[in-house]
Structure formats: C-alpha cells, structure tokens
Protein backbone atom coordinates (compact mmCIF):
# COMPACT_ATOMS: atom_id res chain seq x y z
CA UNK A 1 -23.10 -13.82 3.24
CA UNK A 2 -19.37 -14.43 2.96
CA UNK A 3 -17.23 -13.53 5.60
CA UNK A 4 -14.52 -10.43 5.06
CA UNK A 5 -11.02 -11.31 5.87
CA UNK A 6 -10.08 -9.08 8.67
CA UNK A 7 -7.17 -6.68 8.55
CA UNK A 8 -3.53 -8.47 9.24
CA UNK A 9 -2.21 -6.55 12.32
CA UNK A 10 0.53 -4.16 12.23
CA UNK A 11 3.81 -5.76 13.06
CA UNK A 12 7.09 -4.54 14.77
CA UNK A 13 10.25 -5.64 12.31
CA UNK A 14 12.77 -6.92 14.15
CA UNK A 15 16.05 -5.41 14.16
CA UNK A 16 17.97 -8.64 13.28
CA UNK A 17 15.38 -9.27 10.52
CA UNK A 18 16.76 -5.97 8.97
CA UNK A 19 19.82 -5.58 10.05
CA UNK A 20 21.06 -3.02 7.56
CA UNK A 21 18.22 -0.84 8.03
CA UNK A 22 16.34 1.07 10.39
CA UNK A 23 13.11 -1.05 10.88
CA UNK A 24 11.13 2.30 11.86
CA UNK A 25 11.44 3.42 8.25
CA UNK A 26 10.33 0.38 6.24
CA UNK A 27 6.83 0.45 4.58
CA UNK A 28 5.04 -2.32 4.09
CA UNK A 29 3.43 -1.35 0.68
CA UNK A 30 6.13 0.48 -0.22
CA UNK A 31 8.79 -2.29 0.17
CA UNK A 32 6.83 -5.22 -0.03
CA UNK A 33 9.35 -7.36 -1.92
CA UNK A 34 12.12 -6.63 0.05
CA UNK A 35 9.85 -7.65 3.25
CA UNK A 36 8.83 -10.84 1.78
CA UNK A 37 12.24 -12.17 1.09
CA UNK A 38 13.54 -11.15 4.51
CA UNK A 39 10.78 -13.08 6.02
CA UNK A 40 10.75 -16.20 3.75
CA UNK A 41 14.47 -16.28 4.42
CA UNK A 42 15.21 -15.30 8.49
CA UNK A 43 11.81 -14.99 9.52
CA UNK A 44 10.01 -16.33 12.72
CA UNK A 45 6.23 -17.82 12.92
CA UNK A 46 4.47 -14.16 13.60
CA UNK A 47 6.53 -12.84 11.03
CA UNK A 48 5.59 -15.18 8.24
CA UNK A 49 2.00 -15.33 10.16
CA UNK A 50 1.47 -11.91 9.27
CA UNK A 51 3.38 -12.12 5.56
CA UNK A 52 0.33 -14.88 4.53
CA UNK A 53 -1.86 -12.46 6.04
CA UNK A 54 -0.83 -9.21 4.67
CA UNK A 55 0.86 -10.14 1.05
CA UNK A 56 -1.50 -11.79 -2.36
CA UNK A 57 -0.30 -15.54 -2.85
CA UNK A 58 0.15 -14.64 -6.21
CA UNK A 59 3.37 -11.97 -5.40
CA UNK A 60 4.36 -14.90 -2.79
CA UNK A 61 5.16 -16.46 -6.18
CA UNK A 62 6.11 -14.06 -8.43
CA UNK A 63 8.96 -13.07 -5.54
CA UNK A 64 10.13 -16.92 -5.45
CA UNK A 65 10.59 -17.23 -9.26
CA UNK A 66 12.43 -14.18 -9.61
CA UNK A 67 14.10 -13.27 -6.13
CA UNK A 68 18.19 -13.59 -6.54
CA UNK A 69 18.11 -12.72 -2.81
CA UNK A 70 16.49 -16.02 -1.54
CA UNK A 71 18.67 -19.02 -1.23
CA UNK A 72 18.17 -22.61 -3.40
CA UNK A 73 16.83 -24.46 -0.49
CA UNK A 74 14.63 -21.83 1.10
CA UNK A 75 12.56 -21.20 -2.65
CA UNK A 76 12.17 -24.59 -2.99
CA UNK A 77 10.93 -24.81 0.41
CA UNK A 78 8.63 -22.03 0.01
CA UNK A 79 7.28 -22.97 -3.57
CA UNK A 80 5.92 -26.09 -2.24
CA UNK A 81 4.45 -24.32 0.28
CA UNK A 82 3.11 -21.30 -1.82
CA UNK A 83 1.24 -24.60 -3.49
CA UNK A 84 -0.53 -25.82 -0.97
C-alpha cells in the first residue's frame, strides 16, 4: 500500500519575510504565488522546507517562468533545482 504524504505543518511568516504586510493576514491558498516568490527569494531552510512541502512542483515552475518579482540569478537557481 503506498504511503500518504503527511500534511506540511503550519508555519509562522516571518516579519522580515513580509515586510510590507502583516504576516497574520496572509493565506497560504489564497496567496500562494506571492508566498512562493518571497520564499524562493529571502527565504530560510524551514521556510523553503515547508514551500516543497506545501506547494505542487508544477506551480514551483509555472511561478519561475513567469514571476517579474524574482531576480535573474535566484530563477536560474531555482529552475535547476525545480529539475531535480
């Protein structure tokens, strides 16, 4: 019998991750895309942890290819790593 992926645990945003927002109010379905980049770009190794865990691979790189928020070096980084 396969085995079920467990739920990704919830996570606490960090304020400096979104700095021009209240983390309290950001929903993780809801703003998904705006998450993602935040995390590709500035985040930490529980952040982007629970990002692989939470997020399809297949928005992962939808979000790289069109994203005007992400920066040359850090879409190339995370295409080869969206990849692997």
């Amino acid at each position: 019998m396969p085995s079920k992926k467990s739920p990704p645990k919830t996570i606490r945003f960090r304020q400096a991750l979104f700095w021009d927002v209240d983390p309290k109010t950001i929903d993780p379905k809801k703003h998904a895309r705006y998450i993602i980049e935040r995390i590709m770009d500035l985040g930490n190794d529980d952040e982007v942890r629970w990002m692989w865990q939470t997020y399809p691979k297949r928005l992962f790189k939808e979000i790289i290819i069109r994203s005007r928020a992400l920066r040359p070096g850090v879409k190339n980084l995370w295409h080869i790593l969206s990849h692997q």
